[in-house]
PDB file of N, CA and C in Angstrom:
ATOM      1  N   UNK A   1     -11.745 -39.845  16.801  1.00  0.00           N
ATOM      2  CA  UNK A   1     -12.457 -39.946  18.047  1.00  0.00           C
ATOM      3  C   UNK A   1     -11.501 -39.570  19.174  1.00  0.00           C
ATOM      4  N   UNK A   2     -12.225 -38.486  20.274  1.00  0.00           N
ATOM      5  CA  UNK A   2     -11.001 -38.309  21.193  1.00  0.00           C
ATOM      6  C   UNK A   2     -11.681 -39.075  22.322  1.00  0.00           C
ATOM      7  N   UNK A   3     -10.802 -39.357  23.647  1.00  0.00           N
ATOM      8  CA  UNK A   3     -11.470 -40.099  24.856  1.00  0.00           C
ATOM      9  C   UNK A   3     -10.935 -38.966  25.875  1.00  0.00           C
ATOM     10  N   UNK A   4     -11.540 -38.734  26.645  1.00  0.00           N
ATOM     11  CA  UNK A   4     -10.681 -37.592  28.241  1.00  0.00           C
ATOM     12  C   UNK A   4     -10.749 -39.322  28.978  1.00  0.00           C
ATOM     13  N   UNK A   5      -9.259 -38.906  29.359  1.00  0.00           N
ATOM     14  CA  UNK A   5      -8.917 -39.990  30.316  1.00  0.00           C
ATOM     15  C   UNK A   5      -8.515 -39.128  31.542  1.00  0.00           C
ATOM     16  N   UNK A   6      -8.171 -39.875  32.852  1.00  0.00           N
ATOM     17  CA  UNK A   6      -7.970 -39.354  33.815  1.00  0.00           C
ATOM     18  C   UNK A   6      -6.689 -40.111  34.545  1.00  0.00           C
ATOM     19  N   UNK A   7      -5.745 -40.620  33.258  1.00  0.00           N
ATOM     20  CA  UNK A   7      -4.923 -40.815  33.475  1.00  0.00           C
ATOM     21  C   UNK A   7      -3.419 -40.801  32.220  1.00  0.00           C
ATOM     22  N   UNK A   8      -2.286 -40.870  32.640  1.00  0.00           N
ATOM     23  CA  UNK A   8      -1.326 -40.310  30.823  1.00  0.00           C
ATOM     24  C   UNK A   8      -1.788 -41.665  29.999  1.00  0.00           C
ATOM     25  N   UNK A   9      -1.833 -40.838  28.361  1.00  0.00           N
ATOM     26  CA  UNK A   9      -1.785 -41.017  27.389  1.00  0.00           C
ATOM     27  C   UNK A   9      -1.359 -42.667  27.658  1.00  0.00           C
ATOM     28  N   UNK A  10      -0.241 -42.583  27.196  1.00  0.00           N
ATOM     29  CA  UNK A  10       0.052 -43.723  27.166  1.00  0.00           C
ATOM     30  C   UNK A  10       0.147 -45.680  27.716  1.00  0.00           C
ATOM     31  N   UNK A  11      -1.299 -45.106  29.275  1.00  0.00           N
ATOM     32  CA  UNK A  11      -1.023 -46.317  29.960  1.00  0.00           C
ATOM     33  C   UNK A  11      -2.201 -46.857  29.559  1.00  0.00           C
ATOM     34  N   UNK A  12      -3.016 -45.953  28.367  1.00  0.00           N
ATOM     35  CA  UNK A  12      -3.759 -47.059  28.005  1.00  0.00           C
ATOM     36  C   UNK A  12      -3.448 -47.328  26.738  1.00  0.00           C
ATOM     37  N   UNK A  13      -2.489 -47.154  26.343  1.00  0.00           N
ATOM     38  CA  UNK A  13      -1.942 -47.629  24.603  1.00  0.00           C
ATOM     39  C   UNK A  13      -1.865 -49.113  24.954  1.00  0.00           C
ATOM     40  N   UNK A  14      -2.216 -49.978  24.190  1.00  0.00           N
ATOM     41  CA  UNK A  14      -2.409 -51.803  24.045  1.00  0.00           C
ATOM     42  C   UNK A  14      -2.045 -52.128  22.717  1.00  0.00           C
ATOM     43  N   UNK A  15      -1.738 -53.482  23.088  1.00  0.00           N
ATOM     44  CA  UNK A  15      -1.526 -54.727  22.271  1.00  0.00           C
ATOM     45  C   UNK A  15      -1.837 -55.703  22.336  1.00  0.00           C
ATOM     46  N   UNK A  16      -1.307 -57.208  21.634  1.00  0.00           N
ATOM     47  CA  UNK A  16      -2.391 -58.309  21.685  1.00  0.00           C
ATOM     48  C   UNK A  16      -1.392 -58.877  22.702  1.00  0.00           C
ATOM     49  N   UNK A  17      -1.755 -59.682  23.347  1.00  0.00           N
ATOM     50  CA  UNK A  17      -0.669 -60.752  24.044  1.00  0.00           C
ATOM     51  C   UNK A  17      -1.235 -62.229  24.233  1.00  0.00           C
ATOM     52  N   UNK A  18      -1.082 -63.163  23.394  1.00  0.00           N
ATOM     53  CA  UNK A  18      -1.866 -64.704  23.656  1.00  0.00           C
ATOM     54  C   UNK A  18      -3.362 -64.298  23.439  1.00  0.00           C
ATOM     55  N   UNK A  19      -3.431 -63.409  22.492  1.00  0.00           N
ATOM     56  CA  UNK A  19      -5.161 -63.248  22.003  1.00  0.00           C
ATOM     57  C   UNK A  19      -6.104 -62.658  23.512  1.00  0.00           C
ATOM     58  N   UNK A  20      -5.226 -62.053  23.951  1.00  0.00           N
ATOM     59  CA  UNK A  20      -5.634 -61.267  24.806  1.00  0.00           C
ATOM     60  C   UNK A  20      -5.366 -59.717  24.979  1.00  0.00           C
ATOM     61  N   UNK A  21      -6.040 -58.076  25.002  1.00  0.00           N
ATOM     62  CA  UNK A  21      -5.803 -57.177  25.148  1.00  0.00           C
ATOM     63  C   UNK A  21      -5.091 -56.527  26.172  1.00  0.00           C
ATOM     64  N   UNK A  22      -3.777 -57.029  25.813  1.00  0.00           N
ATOM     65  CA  UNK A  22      -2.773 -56.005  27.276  1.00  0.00           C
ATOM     66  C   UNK A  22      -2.157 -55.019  27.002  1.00  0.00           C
ATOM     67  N   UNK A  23      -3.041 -53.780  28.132  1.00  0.00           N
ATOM     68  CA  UNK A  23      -2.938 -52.407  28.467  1.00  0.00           C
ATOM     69  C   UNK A  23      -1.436 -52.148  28.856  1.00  0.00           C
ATOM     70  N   UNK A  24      -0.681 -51.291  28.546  1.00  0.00           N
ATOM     71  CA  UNK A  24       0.507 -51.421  28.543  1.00  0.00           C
ATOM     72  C   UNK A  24       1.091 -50.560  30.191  1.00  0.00           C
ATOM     73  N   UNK A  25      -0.104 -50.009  30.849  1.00  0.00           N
ATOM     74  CA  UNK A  25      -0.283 -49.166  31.935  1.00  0.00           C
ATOM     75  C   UNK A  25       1.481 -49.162  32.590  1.00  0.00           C
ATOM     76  N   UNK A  26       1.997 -49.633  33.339  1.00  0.00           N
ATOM     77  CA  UNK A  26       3.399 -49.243  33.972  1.00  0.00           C
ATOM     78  C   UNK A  26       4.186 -50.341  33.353  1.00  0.00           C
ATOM     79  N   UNK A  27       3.699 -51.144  32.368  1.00  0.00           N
ATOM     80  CA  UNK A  27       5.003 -51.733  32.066  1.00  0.00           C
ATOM     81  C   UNK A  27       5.519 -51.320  30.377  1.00  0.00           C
ATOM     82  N   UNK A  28       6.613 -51.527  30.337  1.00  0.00           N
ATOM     83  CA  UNK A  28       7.503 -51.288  29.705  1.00  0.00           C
ATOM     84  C   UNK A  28       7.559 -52.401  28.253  1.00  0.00           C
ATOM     85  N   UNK A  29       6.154 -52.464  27.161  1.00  0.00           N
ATOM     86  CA  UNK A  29       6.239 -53.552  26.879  1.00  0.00           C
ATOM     87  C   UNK A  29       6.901 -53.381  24.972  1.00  0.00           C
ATOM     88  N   UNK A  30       8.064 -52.338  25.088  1.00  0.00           N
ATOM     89  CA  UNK A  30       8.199 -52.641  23.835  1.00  0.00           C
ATOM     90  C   UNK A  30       9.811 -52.778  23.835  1.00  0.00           C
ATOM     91  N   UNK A  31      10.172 -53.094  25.005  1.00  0.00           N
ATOM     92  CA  UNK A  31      11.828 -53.251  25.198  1.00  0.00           C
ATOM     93  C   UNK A  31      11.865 -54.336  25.122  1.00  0.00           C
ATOM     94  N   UNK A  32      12.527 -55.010  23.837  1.00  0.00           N
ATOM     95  CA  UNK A  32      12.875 -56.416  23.730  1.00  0.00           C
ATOM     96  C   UNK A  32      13.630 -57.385  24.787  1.00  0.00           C
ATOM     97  N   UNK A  33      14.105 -56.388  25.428  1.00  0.00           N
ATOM     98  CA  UNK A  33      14.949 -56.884  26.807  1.00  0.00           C
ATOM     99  C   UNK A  33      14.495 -57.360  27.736  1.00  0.00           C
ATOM    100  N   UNK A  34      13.053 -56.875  27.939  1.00  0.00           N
ATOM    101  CA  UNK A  34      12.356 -57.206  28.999  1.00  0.00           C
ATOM    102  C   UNK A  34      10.925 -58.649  28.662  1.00  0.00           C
ATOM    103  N   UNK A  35      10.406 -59.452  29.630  1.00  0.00           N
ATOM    104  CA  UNK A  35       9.627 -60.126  29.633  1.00  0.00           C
ATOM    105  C   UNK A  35       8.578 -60.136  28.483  1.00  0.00           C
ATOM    106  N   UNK A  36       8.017 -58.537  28.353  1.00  0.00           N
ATOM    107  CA  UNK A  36       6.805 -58.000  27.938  1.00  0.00           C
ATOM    108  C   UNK A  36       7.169 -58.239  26.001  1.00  0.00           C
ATOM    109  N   UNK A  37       8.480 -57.938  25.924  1.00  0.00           N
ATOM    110  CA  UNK A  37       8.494 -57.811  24.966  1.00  0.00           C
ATOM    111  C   UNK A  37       8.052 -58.334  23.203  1.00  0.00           C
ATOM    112  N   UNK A  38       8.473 -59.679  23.470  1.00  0.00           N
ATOM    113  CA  UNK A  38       8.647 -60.051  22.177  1.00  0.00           C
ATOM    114  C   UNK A  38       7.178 -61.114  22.253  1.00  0.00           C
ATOM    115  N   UNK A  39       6.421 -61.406  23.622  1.00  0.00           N
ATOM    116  CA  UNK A  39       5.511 -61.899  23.787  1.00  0.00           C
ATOM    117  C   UNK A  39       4.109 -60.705  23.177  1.00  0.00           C
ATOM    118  N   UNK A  40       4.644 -59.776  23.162  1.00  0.00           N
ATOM    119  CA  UNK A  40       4.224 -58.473  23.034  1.00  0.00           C
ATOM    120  C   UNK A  40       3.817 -58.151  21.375  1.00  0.00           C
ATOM    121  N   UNK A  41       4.972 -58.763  20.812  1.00  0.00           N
ATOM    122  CA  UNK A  41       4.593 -58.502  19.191  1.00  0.00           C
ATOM    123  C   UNK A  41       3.972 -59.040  18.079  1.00  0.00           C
ATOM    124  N   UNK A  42       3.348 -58.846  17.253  1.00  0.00           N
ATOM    125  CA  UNK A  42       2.532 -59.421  16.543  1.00  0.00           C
ATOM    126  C   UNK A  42       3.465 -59.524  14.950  1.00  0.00           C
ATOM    127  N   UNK A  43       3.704 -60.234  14.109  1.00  0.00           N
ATOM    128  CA  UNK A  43       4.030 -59.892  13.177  1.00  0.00           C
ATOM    129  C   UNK A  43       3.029 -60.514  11.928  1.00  0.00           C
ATOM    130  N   UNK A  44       2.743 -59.233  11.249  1.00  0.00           N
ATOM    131  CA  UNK A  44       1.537 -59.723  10.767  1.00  0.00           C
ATOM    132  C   UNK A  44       2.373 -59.686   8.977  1.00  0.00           C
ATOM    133  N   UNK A  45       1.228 -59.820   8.147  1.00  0.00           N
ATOM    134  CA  UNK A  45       1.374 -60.362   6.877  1.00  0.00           C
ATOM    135  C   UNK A  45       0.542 -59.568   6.199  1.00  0.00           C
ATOM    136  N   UNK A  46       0.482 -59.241   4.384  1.00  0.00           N
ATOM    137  CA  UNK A  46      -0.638 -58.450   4.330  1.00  0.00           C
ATOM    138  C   UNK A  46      -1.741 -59.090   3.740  1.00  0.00           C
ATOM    139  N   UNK A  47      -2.138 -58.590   4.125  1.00  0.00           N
ATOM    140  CA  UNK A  47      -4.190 -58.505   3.577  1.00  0.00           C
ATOM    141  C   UNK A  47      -4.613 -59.384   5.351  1.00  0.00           C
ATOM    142  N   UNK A  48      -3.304 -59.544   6.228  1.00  0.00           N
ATOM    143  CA  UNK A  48      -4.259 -59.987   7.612  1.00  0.00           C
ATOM    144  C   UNK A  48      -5.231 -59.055   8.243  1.00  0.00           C
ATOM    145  N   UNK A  49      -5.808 -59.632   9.411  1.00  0.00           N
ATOM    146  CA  UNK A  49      -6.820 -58.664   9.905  1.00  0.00           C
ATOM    147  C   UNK A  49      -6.809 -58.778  11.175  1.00  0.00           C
ATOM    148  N   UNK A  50      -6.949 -57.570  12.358  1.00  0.00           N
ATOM    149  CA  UNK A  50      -6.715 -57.672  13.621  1.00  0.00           C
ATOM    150  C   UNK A  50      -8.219 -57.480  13.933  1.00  0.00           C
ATOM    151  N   UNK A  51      -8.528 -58.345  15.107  1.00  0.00           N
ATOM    152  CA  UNK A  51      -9.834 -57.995  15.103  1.00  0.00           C
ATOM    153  C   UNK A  51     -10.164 -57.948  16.924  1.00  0.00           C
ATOM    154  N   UNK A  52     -11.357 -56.747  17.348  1.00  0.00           N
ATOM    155  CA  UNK A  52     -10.428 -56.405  18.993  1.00  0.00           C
ATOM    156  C   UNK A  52     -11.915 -56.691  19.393  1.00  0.00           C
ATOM    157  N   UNK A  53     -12.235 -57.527  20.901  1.00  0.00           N
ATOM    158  CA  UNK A  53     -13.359 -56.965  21.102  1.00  0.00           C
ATOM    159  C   UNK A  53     -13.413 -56.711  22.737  1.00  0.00           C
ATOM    160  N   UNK A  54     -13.185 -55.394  22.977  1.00  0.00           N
ATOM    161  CA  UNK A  54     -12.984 -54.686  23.743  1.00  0.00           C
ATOM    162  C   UNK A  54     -14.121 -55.271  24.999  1.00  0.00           C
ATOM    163  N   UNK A  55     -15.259 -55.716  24.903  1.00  0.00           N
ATOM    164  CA  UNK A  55     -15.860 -56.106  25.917  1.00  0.00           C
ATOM    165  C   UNK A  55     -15.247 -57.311  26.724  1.00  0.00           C
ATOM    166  N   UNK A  56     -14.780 -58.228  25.639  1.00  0.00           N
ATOM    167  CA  UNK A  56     -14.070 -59.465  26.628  1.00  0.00           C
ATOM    168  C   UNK A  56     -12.692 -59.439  26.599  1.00  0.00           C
ATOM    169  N   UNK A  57     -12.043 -57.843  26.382  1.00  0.00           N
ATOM    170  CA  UNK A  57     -11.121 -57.875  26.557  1.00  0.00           C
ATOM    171  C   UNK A  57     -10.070 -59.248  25.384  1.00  0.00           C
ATOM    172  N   UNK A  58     -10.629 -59.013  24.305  1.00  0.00           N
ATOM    173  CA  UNK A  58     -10.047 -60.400  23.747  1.00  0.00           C
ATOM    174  C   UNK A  58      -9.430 -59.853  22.227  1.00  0.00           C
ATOM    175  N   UNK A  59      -8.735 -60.334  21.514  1.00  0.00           N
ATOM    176  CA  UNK A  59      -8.334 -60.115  19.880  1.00  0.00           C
ATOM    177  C   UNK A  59      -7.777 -61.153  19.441  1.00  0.00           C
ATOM    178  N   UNK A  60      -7.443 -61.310  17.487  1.00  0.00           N
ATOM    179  CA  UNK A  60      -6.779 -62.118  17.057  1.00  0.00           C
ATOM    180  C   UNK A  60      -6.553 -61.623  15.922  1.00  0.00           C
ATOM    181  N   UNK A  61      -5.583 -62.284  15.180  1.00  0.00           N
ATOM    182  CA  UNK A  61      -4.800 -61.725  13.900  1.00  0.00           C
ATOM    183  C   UNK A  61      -5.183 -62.603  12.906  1.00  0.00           C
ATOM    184  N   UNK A  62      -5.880 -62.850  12.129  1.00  0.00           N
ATOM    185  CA  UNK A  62      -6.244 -63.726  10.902  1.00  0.00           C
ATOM    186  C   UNK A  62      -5.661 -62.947   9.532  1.00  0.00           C
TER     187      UNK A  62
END
């Protein structure tokens, strides 16, 4: 699936943060150095499941 955005690539690349969908738009959220970071990562397990729902802006990792 492609999307035309009207803005770069990358400020809408996301992740989960506290079961919430945060857009990564001007911040910097995969530098462990910074705030964003490690609040930023998920470490999952296998057979888990990420599950997104883009209307309330919400997700979780089961």
């Amino acid at each position: 699936m492609g999307v035309k955005a009207e803005t770069d690539w990358w400020r809408l690349d996301f992740t989960l943060k506290e079961e919430k969908i945060f857009y990564r738009g001007d911040n910097n959220v995969y530098n462990a150095g910074l705030i964003w970071g490690r609040k930023c990562s998920i470490n999952g397990t296998i057979g888990q499941k990420i599950s997104l729902n883009s209307t309330e802006g919400a997700g979780e990792a089961k």
